[in-house]
PDB file of N, CA and C in Angstrom:
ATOM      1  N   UNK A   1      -3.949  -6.155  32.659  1.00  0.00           N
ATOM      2  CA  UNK A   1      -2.564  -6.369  32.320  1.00  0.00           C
ATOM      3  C   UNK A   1      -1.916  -5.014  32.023  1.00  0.00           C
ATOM      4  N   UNK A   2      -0.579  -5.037  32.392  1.00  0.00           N
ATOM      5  CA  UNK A   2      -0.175  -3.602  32.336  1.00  0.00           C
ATOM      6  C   UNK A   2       0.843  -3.579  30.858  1.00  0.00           C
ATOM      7  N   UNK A   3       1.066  -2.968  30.328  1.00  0.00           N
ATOM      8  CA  UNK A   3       1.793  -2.428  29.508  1.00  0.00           C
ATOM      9  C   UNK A   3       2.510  -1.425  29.927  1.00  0.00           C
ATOM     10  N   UNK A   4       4.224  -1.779  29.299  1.00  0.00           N
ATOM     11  CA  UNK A   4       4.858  -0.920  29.546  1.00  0.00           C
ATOM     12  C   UNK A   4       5.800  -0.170  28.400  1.00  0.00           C
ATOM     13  N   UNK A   5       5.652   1.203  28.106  1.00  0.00           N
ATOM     14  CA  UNK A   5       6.141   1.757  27.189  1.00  0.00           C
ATOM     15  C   UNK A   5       7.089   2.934  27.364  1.00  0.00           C
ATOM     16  N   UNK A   6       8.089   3.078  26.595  1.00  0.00           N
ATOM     17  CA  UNK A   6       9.489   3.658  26.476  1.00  0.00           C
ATOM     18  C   UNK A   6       9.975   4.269  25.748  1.00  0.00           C
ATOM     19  N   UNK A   7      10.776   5.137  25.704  1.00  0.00           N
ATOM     20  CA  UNK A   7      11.038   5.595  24.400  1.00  0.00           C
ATOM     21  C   UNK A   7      12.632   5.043  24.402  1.00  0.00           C
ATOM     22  N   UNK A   8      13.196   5.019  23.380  1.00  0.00           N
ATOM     23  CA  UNK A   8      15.145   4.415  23.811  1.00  0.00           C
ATOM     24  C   UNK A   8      15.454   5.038  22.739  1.00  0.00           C
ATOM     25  N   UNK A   9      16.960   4.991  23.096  1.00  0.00           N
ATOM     26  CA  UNK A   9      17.857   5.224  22.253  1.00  0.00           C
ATOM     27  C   UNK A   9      17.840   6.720  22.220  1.00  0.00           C
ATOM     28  N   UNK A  10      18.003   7.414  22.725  1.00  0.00           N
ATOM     29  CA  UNK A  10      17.511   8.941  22.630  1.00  0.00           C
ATOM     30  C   UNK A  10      16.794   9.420  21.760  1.00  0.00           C
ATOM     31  N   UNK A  11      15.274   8.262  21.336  1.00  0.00           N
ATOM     32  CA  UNK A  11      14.441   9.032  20.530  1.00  0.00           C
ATOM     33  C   UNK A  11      14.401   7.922  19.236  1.00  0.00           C
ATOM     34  N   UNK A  12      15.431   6.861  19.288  1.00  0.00           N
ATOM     35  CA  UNK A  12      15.266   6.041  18.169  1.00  0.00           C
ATOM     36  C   UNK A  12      14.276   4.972  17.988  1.00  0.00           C
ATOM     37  N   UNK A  13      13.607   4.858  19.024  1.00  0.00           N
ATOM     38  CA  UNK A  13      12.824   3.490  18.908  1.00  0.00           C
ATOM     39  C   UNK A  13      11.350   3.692  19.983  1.00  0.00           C
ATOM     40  N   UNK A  14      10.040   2.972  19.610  1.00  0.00           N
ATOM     41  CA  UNK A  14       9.724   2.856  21.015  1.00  0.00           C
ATOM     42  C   UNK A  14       9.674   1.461  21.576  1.00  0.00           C
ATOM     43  N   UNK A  15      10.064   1.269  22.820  1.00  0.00           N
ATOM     44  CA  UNK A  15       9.686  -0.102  23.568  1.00  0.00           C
ATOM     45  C   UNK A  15       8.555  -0.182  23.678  1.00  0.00           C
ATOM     46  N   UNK A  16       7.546  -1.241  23.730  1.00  0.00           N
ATOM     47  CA  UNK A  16       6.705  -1.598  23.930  1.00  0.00           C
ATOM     48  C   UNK A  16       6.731  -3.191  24.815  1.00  0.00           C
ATOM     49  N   UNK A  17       6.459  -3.109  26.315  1.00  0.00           N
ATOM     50  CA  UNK A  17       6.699  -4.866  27.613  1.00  0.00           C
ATOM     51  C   UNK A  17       8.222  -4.967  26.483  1.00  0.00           C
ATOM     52  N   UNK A  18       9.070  -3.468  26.942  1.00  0.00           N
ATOM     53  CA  UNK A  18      11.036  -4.046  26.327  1.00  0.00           C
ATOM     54  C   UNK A  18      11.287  -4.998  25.336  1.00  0.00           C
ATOM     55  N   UNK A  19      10.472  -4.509  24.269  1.00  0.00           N
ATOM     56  CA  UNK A  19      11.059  -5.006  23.346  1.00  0.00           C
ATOM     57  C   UNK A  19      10.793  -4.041  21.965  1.00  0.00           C
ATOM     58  N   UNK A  20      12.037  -3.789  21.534  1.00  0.00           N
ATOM     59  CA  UNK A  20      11.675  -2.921  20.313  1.00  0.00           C
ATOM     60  C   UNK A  20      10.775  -2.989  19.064  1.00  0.00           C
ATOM     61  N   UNK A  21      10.085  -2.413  19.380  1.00  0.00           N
ATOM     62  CA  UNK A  21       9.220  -2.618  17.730  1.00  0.00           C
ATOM     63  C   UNK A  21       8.816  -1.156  17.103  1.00  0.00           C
ATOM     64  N   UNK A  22       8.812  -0.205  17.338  1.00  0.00           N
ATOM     65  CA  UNK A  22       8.829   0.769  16.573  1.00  0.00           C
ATOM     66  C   UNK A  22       9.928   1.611  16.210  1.00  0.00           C
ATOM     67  N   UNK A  23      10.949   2.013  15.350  1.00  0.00           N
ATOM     68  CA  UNK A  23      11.876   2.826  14.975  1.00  0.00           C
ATOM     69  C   UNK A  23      11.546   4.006  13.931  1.00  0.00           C
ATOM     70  N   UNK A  24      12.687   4.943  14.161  1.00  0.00           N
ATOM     71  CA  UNK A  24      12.577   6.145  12.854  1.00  0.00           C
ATOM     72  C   UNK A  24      13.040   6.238  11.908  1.00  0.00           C
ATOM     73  N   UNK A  25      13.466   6.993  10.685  1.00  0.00           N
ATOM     74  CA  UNK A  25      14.048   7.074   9.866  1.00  0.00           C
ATOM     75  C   UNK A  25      12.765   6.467   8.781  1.00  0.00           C
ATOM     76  N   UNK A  26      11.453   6.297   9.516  1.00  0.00           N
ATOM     77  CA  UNK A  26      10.344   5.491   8.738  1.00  0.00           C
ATOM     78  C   UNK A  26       9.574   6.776   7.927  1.00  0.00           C
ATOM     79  N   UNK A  27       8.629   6.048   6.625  1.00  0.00           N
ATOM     80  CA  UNK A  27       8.071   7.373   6.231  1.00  0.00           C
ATOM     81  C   UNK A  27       6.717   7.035   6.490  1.00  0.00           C
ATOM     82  N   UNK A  28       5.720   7.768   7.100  1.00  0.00           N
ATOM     83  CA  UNK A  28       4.701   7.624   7.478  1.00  0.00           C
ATOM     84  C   UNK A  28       4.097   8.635   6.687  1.00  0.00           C
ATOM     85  N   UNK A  29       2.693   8.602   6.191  1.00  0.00           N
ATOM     86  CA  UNK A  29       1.479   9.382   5.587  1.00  0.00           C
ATOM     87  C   UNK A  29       0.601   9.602   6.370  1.00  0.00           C
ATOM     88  N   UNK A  30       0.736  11.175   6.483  1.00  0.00           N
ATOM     89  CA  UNK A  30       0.372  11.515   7.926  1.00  0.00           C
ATOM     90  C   UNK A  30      -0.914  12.495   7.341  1.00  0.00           C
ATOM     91  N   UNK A  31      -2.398  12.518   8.033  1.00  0.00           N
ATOM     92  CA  UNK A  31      -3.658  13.506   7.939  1.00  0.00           C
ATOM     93  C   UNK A  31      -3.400  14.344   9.223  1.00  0.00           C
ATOM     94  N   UNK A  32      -2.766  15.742   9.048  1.00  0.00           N
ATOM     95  CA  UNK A  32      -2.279  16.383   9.924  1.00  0.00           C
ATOM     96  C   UNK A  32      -1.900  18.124  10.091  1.00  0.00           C
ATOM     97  N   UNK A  33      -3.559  18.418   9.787  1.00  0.00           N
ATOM     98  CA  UNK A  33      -3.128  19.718   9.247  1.00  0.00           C
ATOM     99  C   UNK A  33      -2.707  20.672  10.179  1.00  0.00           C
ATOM    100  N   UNK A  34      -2.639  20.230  11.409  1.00  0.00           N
ATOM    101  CA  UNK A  34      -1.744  20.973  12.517  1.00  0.00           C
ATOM    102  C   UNK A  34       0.102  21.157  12.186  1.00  0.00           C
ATOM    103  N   UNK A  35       0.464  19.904  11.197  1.00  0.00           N
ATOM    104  CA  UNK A  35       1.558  20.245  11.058  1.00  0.00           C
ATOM    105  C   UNK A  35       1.783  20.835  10.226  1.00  0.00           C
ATOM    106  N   UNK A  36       1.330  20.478   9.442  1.00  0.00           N
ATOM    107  CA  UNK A  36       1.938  21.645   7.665  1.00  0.00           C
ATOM    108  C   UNK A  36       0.829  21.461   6.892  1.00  0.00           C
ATOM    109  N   UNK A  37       0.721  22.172   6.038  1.00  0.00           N
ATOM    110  CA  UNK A  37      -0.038  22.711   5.190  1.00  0.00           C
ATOM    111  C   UNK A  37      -0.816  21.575   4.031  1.00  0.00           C
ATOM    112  N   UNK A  38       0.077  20.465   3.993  1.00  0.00           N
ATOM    113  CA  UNK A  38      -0.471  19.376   2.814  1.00  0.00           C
ATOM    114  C   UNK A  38      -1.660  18.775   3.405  1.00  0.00           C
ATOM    115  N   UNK A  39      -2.089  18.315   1.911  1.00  0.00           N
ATOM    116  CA  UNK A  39      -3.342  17.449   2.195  1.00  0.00           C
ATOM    117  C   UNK A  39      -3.118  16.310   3.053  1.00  0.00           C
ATOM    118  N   UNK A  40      -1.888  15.476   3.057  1.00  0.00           N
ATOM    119  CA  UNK A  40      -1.353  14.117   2.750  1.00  0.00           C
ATOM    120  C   UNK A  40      -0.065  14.782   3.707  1.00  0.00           C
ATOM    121  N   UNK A  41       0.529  14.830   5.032  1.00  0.00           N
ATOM    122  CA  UNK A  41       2.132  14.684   4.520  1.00  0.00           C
ATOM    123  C   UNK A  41       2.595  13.265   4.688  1.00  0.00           C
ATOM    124  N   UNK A  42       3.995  13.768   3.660  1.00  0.00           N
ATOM    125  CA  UNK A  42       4.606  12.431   3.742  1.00  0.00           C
ATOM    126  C   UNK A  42       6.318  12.796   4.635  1.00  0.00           C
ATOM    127  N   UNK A  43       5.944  12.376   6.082  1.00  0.00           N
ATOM    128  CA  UNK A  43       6.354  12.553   6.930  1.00  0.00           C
ATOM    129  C   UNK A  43       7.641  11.410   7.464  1.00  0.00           C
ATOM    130  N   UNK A  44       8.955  12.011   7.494  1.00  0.00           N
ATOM    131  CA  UNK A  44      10.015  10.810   7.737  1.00  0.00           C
ATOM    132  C   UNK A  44      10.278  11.530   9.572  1.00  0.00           C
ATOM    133  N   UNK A  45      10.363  10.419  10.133  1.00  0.00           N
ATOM    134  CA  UNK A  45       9.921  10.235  11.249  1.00  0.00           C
ATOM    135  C   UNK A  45      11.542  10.065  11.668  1.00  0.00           C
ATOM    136  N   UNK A  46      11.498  11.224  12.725  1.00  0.00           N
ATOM    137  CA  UNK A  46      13.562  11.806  12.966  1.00  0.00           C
ATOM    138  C   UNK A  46      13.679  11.357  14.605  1.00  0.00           C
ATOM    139  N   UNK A  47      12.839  11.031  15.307  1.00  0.00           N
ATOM    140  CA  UNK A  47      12.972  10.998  16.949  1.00  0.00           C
ATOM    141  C   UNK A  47      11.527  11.007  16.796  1.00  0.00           C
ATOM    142  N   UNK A  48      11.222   9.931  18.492  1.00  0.00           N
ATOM    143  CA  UNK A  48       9.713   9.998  19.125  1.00  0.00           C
ATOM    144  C   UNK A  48      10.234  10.945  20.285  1.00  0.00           C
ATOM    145  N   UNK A  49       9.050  11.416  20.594  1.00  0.00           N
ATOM    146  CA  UNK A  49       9.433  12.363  21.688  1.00  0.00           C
ATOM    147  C   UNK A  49       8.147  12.103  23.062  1.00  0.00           C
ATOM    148  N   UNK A  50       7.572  11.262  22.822  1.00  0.00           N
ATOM    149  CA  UNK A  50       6.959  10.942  23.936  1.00  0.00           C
ATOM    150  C   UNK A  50       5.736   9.852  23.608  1.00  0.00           C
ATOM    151  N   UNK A  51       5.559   8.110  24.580  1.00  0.00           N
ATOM    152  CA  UNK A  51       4.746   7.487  23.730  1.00  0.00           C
ATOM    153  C   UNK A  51       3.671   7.551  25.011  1.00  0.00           C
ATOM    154  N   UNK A  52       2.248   7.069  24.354  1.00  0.00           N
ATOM    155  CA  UNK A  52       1.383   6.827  25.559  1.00  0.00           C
ATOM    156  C   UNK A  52       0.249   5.640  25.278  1.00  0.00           C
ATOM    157  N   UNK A  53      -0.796   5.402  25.839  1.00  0.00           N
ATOM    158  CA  UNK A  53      -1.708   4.626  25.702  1.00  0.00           C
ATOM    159  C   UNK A  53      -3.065   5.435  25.941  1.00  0.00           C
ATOM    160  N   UNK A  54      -3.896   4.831  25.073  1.00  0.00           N
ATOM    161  CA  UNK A  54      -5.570   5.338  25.015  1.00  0.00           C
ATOM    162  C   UNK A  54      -6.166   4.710  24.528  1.00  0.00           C
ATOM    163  N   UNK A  55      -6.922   3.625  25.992  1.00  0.00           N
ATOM    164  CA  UNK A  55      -7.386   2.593  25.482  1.00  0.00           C
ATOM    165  C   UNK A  55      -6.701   1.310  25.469  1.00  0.00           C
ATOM    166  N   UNK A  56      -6.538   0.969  24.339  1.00  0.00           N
ATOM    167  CA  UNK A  56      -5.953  -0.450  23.316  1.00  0.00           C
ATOM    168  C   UNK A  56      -4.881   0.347  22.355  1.00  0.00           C
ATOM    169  N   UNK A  57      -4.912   1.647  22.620  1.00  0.00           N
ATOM    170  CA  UNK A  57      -4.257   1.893  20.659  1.00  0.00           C
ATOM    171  C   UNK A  57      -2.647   2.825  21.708  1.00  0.00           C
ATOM    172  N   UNK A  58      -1.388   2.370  20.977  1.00  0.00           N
ATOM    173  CA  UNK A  58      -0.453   3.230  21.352  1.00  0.00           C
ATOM    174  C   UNK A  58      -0.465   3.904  20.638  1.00  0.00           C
ATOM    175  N   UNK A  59       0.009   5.271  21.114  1.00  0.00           N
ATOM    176  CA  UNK A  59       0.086   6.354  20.336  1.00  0.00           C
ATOM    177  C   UNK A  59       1.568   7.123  20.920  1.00  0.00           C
ATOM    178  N   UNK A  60       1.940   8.067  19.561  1.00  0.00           N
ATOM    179  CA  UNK A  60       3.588   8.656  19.778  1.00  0.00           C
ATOM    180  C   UNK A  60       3.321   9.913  19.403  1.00  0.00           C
ATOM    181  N   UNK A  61       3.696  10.695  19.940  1.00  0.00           N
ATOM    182  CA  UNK A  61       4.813  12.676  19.524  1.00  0.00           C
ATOM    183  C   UNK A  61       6.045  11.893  18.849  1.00  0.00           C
ATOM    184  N   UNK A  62       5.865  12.793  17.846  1.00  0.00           N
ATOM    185  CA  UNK A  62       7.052  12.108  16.813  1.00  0.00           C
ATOM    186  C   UNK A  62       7.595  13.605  16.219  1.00  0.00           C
ATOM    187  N   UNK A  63       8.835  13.893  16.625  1.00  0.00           N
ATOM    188  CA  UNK A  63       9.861  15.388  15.237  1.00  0.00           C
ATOM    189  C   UNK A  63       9.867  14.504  14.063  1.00  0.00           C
ATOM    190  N   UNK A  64       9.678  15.272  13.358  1.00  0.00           N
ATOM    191  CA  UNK A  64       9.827  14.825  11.782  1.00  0.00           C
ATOM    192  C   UNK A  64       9.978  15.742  10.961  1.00  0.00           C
ATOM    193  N   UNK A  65       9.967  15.644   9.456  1.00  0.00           N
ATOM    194  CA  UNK A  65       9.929  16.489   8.350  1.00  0.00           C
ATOM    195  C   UNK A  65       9.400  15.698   7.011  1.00  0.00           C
ATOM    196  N   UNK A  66       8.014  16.615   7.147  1.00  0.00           N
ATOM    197  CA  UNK A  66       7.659  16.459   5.536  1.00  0.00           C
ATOM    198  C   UNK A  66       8.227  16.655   4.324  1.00  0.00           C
ATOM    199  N   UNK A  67       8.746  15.659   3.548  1.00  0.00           N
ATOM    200  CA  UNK A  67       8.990  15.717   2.822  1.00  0.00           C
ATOM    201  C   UNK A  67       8.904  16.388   1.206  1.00  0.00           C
ATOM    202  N   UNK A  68       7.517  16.282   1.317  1.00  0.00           N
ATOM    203  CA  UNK A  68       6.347  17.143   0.297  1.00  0.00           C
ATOM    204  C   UNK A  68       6.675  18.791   0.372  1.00  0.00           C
ATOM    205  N   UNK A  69       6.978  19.384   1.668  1.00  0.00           N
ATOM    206  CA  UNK A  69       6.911  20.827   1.725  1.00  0.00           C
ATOM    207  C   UNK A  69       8.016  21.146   2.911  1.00  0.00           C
ATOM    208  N   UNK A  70       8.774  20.220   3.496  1.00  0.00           N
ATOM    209  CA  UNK A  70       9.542  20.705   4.108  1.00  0.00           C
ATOM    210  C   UNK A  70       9.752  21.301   5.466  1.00  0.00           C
ATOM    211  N   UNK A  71       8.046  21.253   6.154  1.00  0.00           N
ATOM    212  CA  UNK A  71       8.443  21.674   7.144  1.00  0.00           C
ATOM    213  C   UNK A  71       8.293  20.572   8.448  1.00  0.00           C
ATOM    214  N   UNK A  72       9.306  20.631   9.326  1.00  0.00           N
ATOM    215  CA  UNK A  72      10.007  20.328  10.577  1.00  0.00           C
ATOM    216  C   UNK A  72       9.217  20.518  11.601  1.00  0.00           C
ATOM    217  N   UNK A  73       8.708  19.659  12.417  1.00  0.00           N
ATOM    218  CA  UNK A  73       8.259  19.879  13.771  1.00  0.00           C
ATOM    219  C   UNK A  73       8.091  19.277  14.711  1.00  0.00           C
ATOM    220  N   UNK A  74       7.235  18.928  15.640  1.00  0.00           N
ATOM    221  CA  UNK A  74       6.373  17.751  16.558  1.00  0.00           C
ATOM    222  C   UNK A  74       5.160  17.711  16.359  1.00  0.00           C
ATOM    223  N   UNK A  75       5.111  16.272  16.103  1.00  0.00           N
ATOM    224  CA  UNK A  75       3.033  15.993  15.640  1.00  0.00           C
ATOM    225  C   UNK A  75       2.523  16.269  17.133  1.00  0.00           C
ATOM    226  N   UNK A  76       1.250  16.171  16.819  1.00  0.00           N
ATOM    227  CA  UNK A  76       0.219  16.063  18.298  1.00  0.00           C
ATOM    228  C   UNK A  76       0.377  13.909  17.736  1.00  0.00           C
ATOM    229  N   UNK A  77      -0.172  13.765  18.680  1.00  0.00           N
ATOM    230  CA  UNK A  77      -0.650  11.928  19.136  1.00  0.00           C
ATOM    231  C   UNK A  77      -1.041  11.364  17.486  1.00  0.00           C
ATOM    232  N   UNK A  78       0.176  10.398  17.169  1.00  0.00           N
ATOM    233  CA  UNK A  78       0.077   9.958  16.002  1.00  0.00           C
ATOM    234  C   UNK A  78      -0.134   7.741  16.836  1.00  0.00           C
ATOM    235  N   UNK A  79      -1.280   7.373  16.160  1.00  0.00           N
ATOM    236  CA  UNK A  79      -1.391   6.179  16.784  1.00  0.00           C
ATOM    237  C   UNK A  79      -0.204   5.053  16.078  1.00  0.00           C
ATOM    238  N   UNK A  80       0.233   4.386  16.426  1.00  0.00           N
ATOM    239  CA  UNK A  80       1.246   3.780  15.882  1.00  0.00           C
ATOM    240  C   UNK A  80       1.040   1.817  16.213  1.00  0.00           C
ATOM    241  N   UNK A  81       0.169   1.261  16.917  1.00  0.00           N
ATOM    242  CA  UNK A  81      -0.366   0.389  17.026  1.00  0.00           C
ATOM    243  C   UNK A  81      -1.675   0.051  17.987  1.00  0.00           C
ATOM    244  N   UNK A  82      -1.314  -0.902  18.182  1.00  0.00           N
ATOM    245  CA  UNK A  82      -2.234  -1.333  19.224  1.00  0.00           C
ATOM    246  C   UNK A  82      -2.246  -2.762  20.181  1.00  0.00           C
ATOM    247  N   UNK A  83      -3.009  -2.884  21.331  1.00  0.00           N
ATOM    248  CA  UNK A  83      -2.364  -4.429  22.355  1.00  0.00           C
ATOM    249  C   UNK A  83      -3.628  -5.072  22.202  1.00  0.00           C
ATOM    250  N   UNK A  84      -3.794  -6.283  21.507  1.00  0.00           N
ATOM    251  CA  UNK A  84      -4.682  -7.098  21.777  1.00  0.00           C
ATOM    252  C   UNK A  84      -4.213  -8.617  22.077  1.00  0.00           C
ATOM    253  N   UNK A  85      -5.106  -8.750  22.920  1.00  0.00           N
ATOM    254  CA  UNK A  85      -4.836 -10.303  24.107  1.00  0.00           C
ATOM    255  C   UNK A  85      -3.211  -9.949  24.530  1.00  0.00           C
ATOM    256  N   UNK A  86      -3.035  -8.942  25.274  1.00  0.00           N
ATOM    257  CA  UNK A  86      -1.735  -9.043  25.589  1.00  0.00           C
ATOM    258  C   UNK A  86      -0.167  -8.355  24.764  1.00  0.00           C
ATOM    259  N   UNK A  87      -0.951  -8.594  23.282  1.00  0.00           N
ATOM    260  CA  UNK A  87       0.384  -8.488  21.859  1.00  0.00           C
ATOM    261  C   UNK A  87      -0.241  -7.269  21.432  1.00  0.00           C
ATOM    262  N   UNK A  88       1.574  -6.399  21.026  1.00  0.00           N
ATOM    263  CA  UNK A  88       1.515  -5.383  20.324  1.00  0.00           C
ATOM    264  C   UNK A  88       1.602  -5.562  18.836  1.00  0.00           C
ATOM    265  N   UNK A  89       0.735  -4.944  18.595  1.00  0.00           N
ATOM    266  CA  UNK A  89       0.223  -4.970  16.890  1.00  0.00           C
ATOM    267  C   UNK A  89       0.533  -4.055  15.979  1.00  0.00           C
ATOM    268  N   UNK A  90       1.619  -3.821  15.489  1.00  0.00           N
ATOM    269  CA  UNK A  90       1.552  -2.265  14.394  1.00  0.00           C
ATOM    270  C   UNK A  90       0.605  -1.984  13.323  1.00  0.00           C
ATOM    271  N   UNK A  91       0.279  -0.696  13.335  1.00  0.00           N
ATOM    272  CA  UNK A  91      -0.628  -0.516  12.921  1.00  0.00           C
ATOM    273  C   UNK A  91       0.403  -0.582  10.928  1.00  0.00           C
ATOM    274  N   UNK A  92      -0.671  -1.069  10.387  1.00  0.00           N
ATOM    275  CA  UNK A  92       0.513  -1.115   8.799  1.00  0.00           C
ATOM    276  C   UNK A  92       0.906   0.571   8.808  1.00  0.00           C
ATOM    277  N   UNK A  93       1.922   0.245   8.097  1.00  0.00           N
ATOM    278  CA  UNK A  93       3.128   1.752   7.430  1.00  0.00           C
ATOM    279  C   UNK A  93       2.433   1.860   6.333  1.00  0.00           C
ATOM    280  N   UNK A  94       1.629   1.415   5.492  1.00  0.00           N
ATOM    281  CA  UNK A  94       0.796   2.274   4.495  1.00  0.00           C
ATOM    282  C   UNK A  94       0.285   3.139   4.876  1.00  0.00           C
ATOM    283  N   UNK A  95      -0.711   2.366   5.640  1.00  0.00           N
ATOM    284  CA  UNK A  95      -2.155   3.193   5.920  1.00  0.00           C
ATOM    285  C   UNK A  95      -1.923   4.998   6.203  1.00  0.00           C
ATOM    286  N   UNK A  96      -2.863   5.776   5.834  1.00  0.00           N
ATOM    287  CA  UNK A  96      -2.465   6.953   6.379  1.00  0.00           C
ATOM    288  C   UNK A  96      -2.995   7.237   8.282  1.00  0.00           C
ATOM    289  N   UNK A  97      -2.335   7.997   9.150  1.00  0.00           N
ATOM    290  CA  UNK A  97      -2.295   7.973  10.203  1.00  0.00           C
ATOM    291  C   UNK A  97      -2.699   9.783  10.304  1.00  0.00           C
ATOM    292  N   UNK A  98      -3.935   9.832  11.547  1.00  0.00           N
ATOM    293  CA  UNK A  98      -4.382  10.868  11.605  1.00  0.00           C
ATOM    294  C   UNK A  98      -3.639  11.487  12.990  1.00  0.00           C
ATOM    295  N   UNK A  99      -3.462  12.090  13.229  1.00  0.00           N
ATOM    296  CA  UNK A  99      -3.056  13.101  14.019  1.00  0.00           C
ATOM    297  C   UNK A  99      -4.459  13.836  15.144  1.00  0.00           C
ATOM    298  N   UNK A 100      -4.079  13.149  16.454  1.00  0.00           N
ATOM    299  CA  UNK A 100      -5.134  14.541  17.223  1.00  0.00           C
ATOM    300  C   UNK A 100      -4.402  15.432  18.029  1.00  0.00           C
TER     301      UNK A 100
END
């Protein structure tokens, strides 16, 4: 089965088989020491900038800014759900999300 994924809105959302389920302005707890310096950031999520698949699990490039220290950038592949039997699943907004 194919999946099809999008980014819309110039960066506001991702589609996932056209239908919106991921947006920004979210704060995600990100393990990501490629981006900044914290143990933890706590990362508000400004535009996706590119989504993909690996596997079962979607994953996004997301600009953002940590909040904790301030600095601004693009993650590497932050996973943001996943498709099982068909359905996209978000991964919970607690959990912390690792970065490769």
């Amino acid at each position: 089965m194919t999946t099809r994924l999008r980014v819309l809105d110039d960066g506001a959302w991702l589609s996932i088989d056209d239908t919106r389920e991921v947006r920004v302005s979210e704060l995600w707890r990100l393990d990501a020491p490629d981006f900044c310096g914290c143990d933890l950031a706590d990362l508000i999520v400004e535009n996706f900038q590119a989504v993909g698949i690996d596997g079962a699990r979607i994953e996004a490039r997301v600009h953002g800014q940590c909040i904790a220290c301030g600095t601004t950038g693009v993650t590497g592949w932050i996973p943001v759900g996943r498709v099982h039997d068909g359905e996209f699943a978000e991964f919970d907004r607690s959990t912390v999300r690792r970065s490769r």
